[in-house]
Protein backbone atom coordinates (compact mmCIF):
# COMPACT_ATOMS: atom_id res chain seq x y z
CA UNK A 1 8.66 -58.87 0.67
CA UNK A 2 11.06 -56.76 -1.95
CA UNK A 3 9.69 -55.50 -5.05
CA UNK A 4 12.45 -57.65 -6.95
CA UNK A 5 11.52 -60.77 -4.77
CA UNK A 6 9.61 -63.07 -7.23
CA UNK A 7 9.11 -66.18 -4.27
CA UNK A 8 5.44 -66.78 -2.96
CA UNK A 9 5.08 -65.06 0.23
CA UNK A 10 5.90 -66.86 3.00
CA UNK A 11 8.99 -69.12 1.38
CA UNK A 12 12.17 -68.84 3.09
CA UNK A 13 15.94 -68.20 1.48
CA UNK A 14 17.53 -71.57 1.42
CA UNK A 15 20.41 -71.58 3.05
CA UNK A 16 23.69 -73.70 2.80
CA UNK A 17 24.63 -75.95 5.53
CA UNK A 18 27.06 -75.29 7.67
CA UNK A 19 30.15 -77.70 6.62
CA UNK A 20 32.04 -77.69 9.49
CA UNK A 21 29.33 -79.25 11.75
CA UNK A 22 28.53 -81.95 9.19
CA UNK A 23 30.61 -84.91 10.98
CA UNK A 24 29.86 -83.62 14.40
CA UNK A 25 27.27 -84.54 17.06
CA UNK A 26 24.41 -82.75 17.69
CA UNK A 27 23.85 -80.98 20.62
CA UNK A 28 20.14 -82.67 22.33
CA UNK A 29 20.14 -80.98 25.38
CA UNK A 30 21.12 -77.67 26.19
CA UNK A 31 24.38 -78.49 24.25
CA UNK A 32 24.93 -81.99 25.66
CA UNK A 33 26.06 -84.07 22.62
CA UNK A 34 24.16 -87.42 22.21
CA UNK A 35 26.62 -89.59 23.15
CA UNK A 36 27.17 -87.67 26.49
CA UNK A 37 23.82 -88.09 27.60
CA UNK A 38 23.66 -91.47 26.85
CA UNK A 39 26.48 -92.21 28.96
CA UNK A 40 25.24 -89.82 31.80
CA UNK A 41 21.29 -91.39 31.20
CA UNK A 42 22.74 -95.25 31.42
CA UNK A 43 24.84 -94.69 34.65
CA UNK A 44 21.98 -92.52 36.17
CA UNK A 45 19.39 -94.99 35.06
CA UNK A 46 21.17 -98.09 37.15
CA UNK A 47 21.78 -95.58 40.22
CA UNK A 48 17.77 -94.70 40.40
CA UNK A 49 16.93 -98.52 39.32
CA UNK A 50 19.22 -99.62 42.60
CA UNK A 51 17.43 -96.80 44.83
CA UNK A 52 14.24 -97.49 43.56
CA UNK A 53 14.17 -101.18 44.21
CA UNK A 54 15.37 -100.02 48.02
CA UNK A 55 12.54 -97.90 48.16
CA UNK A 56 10.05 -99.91 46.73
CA UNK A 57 11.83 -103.14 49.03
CA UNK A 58 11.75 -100.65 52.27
CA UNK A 59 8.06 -98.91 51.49
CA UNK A 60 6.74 -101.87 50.05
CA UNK A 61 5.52 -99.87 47.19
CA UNK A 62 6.20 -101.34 43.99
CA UNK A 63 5.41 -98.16 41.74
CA UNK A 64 8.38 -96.58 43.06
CA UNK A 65 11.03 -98.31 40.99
CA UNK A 66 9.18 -97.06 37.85
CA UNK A 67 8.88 -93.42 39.23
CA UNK A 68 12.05 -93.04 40.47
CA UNK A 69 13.84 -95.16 37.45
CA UNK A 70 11.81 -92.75 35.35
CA UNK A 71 12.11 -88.93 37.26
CA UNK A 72 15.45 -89.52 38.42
CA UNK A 73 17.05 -89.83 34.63
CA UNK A 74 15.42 -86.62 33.54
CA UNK A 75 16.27 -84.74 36.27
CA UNK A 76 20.19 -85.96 36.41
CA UNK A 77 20.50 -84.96 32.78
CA UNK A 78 19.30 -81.53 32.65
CA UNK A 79 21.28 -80.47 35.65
CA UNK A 80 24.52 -82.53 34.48
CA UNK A 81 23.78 -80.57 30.93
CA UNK A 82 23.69 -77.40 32.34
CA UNK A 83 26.72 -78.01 34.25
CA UNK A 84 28.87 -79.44 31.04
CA UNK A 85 27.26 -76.27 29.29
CA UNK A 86 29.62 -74.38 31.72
CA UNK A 87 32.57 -76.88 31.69
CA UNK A 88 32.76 -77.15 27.83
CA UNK A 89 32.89 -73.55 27.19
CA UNK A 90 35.72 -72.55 24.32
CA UNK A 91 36.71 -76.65 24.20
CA UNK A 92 36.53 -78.20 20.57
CA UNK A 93 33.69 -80.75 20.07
CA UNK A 94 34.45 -84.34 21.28
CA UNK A 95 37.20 -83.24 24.05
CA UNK A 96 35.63 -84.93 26.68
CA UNK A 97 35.15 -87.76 24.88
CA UNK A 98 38.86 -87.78 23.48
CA UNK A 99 39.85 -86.97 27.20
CA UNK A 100 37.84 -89.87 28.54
CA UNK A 101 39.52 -92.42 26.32
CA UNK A 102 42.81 -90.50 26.88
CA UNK A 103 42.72 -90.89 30.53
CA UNK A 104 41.48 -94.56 30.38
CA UNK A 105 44.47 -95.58 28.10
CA UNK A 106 47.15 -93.56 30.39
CA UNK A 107 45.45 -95.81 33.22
CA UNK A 108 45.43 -98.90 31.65
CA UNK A 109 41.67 -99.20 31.61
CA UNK A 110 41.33 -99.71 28.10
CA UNK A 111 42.64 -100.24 24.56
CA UNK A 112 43.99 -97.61 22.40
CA UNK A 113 41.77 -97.22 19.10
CA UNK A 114 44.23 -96.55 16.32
CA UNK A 115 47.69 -97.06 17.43
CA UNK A 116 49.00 -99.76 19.56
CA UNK A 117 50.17 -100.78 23.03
């Protein structure tokens, strides 16, 4: 503490937020944006539910399909985050998502947001 500092000990500067992250997604997972990891969860969550049930229908083990539906997730996301940590260095936020969307419009996949056919 300064001698011309008259806060309490222990109270921090404020500090002003950072206005060109306002509108942006935050990163969750070791920079994986929410939305990502949604997407990556949901597709990784049917996958496991689908091996799980031909586990459980094999081993005869119910309790698998919860375990694996439950490990499997976790596990696909942290090593698909630390992959996309790689991928998306010096890329703008949202470019995979803008990519995605990009790619499925060139490919007739699906509809284009804000302009038309």
């Amino acid at each position: 503490m300064t001698a011309k500092d008259t806060r309490p000990q222990g109270m921090a500067i404020a500090s002003a937020p950072l206005t060109d992250r306002v509108n942006s997604e935050p990163p969750i997972i070791n920079g994986m944006a929410a939305s990502e990891a949604g997407y990556i969860g949901a597709v990784s969550f049917a996958a496991s539910l689908f091996v799980g049930g031909v586990v459980a229908y094999i081993s005869g083990l119910w309790i698998t399909v919860p375990v694996i539906c439950i490990i499997v997730p976790f596990t696909v996301l942290w090593y698909s985050s630390l992959y996309l940590q790689e991928v998306k260095r010096n890329r703008p936020e949202g470019y995979y998502l803008h990519w995605m969307h990009f790619f499925s419009r060139v490919a007739q996949l699906g509809q284009a947001k804000i302009s038309g056919p």
